[in-house]
N, C-alpha and C. Protein backbone atom coordinates (compact mmCIF):
# COMPACT_ATOMS: atom_id res chain seq x y z
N UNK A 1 144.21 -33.16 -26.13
CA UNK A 1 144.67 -31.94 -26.77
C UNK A 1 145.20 -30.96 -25.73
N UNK A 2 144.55 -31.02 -24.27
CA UNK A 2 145.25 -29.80 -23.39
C UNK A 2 146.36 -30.29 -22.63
N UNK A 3 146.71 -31.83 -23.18
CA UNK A 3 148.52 -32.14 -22.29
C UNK A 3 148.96 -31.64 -23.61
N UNK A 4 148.71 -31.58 -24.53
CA UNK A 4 149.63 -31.03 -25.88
C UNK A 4 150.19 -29.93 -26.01
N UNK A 5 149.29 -29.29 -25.95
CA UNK A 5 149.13 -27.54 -25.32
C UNK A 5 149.79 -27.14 -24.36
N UNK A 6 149.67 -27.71 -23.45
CA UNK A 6 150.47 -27.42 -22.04
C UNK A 6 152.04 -27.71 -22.40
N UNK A 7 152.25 -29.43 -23.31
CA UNK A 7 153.68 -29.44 -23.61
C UNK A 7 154.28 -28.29 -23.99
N UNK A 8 153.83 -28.07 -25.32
CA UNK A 8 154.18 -26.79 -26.16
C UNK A 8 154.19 -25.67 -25.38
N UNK A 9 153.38 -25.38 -24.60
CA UNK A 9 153.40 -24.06 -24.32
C UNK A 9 154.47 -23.86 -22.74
N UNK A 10 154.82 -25.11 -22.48
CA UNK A 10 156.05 -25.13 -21.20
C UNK A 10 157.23 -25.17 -22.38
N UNK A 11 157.33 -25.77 -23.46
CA UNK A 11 158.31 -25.83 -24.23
C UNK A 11 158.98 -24.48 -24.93
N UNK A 12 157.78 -23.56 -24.69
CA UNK A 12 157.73 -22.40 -25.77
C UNK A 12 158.40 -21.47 -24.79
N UNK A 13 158.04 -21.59 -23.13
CA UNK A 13 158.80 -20.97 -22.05
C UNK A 13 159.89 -21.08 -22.33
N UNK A 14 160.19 -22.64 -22.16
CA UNK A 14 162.12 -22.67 -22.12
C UNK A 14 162.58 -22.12 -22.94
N UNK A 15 161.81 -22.49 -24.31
CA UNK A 15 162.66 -21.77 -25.40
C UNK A 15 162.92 -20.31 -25.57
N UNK A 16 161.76 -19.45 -24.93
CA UNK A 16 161.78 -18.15 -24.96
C UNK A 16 163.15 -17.59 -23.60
N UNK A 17 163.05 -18.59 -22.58
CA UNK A 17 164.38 -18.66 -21.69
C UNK A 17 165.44 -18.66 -22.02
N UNK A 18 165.51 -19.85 -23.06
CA UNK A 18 167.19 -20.06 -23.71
C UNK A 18 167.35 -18.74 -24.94
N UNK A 19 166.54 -18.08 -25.42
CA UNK A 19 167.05 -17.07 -26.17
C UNK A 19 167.26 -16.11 -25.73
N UNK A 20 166.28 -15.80 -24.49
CA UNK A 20 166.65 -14.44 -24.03
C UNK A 20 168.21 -14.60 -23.39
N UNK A 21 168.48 -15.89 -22.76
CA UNK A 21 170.13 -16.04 -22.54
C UNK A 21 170.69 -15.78 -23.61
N UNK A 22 170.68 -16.24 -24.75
CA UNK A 22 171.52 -15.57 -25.74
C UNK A 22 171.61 -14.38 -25.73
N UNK A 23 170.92 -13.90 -26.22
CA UNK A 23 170.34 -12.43 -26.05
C UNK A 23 171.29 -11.76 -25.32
N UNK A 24 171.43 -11.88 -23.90
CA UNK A 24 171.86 -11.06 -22.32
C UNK A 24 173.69 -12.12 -23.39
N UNK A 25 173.62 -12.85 -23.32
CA UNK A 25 175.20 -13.26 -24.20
C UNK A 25 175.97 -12.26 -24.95
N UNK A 26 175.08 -12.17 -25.93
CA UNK A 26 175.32 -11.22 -27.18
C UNK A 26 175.82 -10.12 -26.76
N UNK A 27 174.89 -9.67 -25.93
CA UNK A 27 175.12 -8.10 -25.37
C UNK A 27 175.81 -7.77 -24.61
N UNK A 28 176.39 -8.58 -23.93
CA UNK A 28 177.90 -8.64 -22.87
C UNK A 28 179.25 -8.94 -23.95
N UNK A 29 179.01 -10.33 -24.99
CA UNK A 29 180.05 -9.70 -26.36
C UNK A 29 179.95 -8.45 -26.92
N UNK A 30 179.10 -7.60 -27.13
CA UNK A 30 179.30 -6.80 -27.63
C UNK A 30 179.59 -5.74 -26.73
N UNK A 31 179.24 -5.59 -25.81
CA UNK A 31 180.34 -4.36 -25.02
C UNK A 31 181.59 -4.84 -24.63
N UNK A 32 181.95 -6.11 -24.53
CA UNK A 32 182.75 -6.42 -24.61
C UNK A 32 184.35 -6.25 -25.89
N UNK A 33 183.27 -6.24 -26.70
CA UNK A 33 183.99 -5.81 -28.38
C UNK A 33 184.27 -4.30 -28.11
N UNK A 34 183.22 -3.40 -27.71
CA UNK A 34 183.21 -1.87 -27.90
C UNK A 34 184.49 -1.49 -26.87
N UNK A 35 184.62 -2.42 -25.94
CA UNK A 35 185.63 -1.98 -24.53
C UNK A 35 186.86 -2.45 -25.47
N UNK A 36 186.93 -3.20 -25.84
CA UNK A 36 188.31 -3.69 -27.10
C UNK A 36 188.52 -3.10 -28.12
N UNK A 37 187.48 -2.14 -28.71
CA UNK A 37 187.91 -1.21 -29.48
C UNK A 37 188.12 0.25 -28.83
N UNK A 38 187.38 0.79 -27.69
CA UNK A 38 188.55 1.86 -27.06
C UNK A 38 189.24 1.34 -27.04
N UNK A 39 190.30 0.62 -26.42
CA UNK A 39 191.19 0.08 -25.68
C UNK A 39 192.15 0.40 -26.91
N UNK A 40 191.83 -0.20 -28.23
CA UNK A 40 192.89 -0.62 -29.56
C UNK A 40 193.03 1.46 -30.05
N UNK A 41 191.78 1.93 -29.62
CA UNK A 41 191.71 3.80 -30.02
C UNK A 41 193.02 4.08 -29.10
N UNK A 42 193.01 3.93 -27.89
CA UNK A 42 193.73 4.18 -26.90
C UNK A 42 195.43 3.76 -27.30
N UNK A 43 195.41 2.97 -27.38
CA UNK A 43 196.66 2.33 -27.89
C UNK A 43 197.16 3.29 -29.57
N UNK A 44 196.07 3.42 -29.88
CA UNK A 44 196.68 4.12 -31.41
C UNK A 44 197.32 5.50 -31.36
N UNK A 45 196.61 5.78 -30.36
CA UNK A 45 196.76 7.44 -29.84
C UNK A 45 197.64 7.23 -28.64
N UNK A 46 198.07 6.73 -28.35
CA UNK A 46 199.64 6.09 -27.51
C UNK A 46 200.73 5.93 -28.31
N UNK A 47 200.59 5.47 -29.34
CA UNK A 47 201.47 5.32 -29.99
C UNK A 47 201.83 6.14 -31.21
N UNK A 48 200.77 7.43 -31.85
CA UNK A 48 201.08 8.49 -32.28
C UNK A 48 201.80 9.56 -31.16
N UNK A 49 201.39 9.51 -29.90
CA UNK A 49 202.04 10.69 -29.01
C UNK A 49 203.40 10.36 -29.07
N UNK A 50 203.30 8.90 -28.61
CA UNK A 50 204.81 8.76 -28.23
C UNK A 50 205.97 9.19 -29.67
N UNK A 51 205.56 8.85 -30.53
CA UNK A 51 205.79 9.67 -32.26
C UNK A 51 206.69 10.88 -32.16
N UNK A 52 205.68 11.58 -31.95
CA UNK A 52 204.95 13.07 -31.66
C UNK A 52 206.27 13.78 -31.14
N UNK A 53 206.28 12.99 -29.46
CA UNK A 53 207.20 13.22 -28.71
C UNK A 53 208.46 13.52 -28.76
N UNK A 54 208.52 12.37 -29.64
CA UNK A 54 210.33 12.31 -30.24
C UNK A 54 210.51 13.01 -31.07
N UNK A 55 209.64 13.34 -32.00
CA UNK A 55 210.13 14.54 -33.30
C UNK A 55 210.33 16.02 -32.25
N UNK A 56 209.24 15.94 -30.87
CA UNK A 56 209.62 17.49 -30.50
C UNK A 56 210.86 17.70 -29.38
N UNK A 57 211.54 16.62 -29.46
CA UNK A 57 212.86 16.47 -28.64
C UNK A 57 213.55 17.41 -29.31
N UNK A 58 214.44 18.14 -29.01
CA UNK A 58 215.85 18.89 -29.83
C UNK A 58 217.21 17.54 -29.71
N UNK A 59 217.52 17.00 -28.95
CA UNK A 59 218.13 16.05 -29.20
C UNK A 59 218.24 14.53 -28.74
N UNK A 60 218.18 13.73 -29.91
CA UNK A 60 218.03 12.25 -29.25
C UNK A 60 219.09 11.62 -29.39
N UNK A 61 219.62 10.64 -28.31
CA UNK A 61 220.88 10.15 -28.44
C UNK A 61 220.47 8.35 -28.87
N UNK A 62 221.48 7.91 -28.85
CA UNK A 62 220.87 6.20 -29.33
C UNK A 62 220.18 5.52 -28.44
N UNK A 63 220.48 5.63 -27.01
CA UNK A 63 219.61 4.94 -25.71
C UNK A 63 218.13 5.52 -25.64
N UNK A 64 217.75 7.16 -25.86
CA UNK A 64 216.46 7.23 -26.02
C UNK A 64 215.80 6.79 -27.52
N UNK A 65 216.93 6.66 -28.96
CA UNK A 65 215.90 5.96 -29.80
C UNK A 65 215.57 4.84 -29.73
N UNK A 66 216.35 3.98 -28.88
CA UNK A 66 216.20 2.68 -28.48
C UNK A 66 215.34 2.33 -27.80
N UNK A 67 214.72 3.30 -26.77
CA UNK A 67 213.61 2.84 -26.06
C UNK A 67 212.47 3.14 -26.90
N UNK A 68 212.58 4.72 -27.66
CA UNK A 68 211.46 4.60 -28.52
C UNK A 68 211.09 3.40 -29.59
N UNK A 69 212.04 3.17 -30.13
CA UNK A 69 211.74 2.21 -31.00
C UNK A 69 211.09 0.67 -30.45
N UNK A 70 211.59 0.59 -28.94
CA UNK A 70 211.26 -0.02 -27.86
C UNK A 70 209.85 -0.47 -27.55
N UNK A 71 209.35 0.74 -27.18
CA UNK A 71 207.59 1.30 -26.89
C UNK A 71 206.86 0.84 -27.71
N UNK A 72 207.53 1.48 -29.46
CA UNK A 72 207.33 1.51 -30.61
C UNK A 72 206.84 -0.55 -31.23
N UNK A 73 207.96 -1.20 -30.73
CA UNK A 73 207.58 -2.42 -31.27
C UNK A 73 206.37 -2.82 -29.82
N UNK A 74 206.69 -2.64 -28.72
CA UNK A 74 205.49 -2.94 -28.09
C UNK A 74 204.17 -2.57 -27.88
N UNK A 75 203.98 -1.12 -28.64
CA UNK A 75 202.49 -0.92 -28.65
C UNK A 75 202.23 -1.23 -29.54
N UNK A 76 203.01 -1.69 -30.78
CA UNK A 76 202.71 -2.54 -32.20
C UNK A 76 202.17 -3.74 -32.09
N UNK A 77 203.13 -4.74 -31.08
CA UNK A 77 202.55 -5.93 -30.52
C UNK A 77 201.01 -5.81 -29.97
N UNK A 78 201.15 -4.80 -29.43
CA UNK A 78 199.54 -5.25 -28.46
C UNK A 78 198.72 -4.34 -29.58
N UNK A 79 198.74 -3.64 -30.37
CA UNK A 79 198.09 -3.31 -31.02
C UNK A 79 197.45 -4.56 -32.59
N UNK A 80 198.62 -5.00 -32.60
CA UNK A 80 198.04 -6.37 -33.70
C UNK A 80 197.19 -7.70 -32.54
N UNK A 81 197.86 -7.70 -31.33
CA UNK A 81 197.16 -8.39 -30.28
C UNK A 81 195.92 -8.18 -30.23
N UNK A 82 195.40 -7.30 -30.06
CA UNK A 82 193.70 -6.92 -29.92
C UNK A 82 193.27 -6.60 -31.07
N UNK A 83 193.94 -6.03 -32.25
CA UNK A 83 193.43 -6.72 -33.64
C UNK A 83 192.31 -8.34 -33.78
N UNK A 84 193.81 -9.12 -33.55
CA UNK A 84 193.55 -10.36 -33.35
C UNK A 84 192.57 -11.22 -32.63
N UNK A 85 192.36 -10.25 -31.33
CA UNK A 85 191.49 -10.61 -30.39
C UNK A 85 190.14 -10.10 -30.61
N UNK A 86 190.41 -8.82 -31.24
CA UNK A 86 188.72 -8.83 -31.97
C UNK A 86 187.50 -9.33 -33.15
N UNK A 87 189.49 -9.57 -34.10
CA UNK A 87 188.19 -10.73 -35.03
C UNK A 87 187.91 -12.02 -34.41
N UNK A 88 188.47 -12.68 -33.28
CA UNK A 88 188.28 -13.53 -32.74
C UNK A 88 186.72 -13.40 -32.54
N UNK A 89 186.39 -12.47 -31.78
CA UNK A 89 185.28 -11.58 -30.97
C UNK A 89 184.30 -11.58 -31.73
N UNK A 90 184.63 -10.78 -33.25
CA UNK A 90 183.65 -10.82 -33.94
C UNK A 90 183.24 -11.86 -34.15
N UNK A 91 183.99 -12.61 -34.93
CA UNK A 91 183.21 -14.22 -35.34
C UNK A 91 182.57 -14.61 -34.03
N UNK A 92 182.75 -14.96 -32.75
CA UNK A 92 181.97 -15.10 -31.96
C UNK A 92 180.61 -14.67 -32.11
N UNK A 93 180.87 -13.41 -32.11
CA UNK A 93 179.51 -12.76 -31.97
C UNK A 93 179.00 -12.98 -33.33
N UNK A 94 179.12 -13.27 -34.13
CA UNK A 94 178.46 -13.36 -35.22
C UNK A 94 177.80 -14.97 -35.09
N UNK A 95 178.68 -15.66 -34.70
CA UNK A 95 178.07 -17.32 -34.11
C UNK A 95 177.25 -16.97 -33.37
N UNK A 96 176.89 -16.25 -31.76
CA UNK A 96 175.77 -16.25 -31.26
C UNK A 96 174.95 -15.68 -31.86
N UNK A 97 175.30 -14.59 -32.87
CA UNK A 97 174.19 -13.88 -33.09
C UNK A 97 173.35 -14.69 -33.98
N UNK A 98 174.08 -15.67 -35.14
CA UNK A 98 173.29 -16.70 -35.94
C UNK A 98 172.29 -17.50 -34.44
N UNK A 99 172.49 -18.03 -33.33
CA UNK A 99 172.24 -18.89 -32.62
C UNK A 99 170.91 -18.23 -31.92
N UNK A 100 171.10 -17.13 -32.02
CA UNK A 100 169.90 -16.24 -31.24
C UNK A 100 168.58 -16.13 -32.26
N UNK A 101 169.14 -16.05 -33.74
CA UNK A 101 167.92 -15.91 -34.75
C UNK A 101 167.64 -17.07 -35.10
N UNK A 102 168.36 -18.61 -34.54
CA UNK A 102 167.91 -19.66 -34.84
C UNK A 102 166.51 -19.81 -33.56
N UNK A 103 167.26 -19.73 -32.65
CA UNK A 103 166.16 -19.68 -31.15
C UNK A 103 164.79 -18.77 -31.37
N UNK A 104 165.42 -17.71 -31.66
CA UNK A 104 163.94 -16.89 -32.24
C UNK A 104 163.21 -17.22 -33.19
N UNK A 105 164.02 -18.04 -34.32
CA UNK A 105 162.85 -18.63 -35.43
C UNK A 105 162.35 -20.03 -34.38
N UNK A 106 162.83 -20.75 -33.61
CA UNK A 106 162.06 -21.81 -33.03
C UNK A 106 160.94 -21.56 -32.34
N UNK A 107 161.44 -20.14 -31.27
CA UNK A 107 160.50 -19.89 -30.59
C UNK A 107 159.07 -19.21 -31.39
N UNK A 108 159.19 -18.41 -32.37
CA UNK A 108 158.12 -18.05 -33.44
C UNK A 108 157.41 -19.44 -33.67
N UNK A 109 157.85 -20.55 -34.17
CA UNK A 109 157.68 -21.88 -34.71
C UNK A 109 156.49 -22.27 -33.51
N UNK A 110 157.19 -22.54 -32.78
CA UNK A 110 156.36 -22.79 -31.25
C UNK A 110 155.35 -22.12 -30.79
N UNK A 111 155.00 -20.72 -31.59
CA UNK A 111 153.85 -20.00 -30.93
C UNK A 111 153.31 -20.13 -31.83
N UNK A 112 153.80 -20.51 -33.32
CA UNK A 112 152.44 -20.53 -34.07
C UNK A 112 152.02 -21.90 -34.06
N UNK A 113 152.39 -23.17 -33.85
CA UNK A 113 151.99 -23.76 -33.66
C UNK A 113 151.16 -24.19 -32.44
N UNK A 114 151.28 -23.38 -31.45
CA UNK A 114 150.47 -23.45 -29.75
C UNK A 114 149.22 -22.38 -30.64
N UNK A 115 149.09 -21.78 -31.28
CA UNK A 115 148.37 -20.96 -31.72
C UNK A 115 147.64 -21.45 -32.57
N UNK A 116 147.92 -22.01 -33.43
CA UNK A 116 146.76 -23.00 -34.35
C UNK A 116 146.42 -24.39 -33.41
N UNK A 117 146.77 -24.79 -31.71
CA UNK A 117 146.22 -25.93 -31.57
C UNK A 117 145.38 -25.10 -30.79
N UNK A 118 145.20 -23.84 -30.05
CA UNK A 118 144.33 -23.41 -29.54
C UNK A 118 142.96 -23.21 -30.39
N UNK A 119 143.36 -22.35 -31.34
CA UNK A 119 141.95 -22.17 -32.17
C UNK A 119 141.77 -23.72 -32.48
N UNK A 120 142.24 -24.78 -32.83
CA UNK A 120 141.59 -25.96 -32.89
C UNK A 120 140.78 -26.72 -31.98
N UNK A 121 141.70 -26.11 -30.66
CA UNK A 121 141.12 -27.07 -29.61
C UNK A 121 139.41 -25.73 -29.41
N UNK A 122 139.44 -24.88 -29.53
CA UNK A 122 138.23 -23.61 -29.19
C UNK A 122 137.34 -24.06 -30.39
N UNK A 123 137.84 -24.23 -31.86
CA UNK A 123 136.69 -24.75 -32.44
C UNK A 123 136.34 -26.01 -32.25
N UNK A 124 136.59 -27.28 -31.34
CA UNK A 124 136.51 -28.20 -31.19
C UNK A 124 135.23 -27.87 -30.14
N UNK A 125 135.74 -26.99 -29.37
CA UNK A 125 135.04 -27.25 -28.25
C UNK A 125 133.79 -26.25 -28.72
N UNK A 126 133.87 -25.20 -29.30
CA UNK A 126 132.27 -24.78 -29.51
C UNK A 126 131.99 -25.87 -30.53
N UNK A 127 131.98 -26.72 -31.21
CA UNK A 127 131.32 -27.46 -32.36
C UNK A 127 130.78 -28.74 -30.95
N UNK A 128 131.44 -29.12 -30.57
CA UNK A 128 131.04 -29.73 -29.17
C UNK A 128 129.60 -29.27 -28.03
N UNK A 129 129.95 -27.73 -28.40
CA UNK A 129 128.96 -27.53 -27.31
C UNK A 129 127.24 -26.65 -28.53
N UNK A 130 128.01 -26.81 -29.50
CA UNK A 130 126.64 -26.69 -30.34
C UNK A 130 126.12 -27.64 -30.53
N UNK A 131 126.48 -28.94 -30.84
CA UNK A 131 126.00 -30.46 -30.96
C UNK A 131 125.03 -30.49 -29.38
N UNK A 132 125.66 -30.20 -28.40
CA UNK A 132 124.90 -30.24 -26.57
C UNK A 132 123.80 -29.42 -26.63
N UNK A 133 123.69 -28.41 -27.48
CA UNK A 133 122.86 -27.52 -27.13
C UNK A 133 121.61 -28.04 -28.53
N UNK A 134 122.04 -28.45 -29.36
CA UNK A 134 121.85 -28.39 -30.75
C UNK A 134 120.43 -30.40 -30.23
N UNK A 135 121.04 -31.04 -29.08
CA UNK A 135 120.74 -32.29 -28.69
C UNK A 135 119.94 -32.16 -27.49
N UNK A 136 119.78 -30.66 -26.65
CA UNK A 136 119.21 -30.56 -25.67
C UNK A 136 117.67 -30.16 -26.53
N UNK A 137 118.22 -29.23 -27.32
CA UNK A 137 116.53 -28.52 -28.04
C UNK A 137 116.04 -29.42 -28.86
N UNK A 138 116.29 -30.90 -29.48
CA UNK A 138 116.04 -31.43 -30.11
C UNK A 138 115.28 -32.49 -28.95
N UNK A 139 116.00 -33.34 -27.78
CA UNK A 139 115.19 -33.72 -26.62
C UNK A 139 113.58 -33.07 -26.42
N UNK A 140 114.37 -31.68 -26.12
CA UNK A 140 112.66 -30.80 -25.55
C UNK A 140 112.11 -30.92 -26.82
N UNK A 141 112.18 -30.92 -27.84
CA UNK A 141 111.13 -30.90 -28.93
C UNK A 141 110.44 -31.91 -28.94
N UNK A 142 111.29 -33.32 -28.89
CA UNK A 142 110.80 -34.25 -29.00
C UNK A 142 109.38 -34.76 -27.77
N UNK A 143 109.71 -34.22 -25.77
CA UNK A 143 109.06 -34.13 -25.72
C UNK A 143 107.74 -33.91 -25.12
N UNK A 144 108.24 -32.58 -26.53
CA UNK A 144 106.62 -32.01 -26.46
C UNK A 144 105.67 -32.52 -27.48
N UNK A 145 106.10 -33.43 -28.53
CA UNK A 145 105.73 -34.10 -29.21
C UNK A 145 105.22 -35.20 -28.78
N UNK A 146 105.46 -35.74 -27.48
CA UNK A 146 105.11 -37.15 -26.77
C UNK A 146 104.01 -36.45 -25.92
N UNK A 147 104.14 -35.32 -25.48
CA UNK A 147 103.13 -34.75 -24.50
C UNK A 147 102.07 -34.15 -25.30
């Protein structure tokens, strides 16, 4: 029963190892996500100024609407770009995050089971050592019965 114990309870390490890696995972996706959503704020508010800008011109000729419109399709691009790149992100993170509450239900699994072989192996062993004690006073009785 105590190589069993010992399995489980080196098993219950790793496992508590491999989640907390998830874990430190998760949490680097997700600032990772939060740095991709400034980034997409940043870009939105880039691309209202630049807006902005051109209405407070007094006069625009075709070469500056051209570049605006310019800017205009390229902060559009990178703005559907990191769209894109964040539901990517999310679903990620939503995969580790399923993977982390799978690890955590194993590792729970693993302690309650190291936990019911302990109290088994502790009532084993006092029912063990009441039988010793229970066989020593029964000896001396006996004898004082011979004596």
């Amino acid at each position: 029963m105590d190589s069993k114990i010992q399995a489980v309870g080196k098993l219950h390490q790793v496992e508590e190892k491999r989640r907390d890696d998830v874990g430190l995972q998760l949490d680097a996706m997700r600032k990772q996500n939060q740095h991709l959503q400034h980034q997409m704020q940043m870009l939105n508010d880039l691309k209202l100024h630049t807006g902005e800008s051109a209405f407070r011109t007094p006069v625009l000729n075709s070469a500056a609407l051209m570049n605006l419109n310019h800017v205009d399709e390229m902060l559009q691009k990178l703005l559907v770009h990191h769209r894109q790149e964040q539901a990517v992100m999310e679903a990620e993170c939503l995969s580790v995050q399923k993977q982390l509450e799978d690890k955590h239900a194993r590792v729970k699994g693993l302690e309650s089971v190291l936990e019911r072989w302990q109290k088994k192996q502790n009532y084993e062993r006092a029912k063990r050592e009441q039988k010793l004690i229970e066989d020593i006073i029964n000896s001396r009785l006996k004898q004082r019965d011979v004596l």
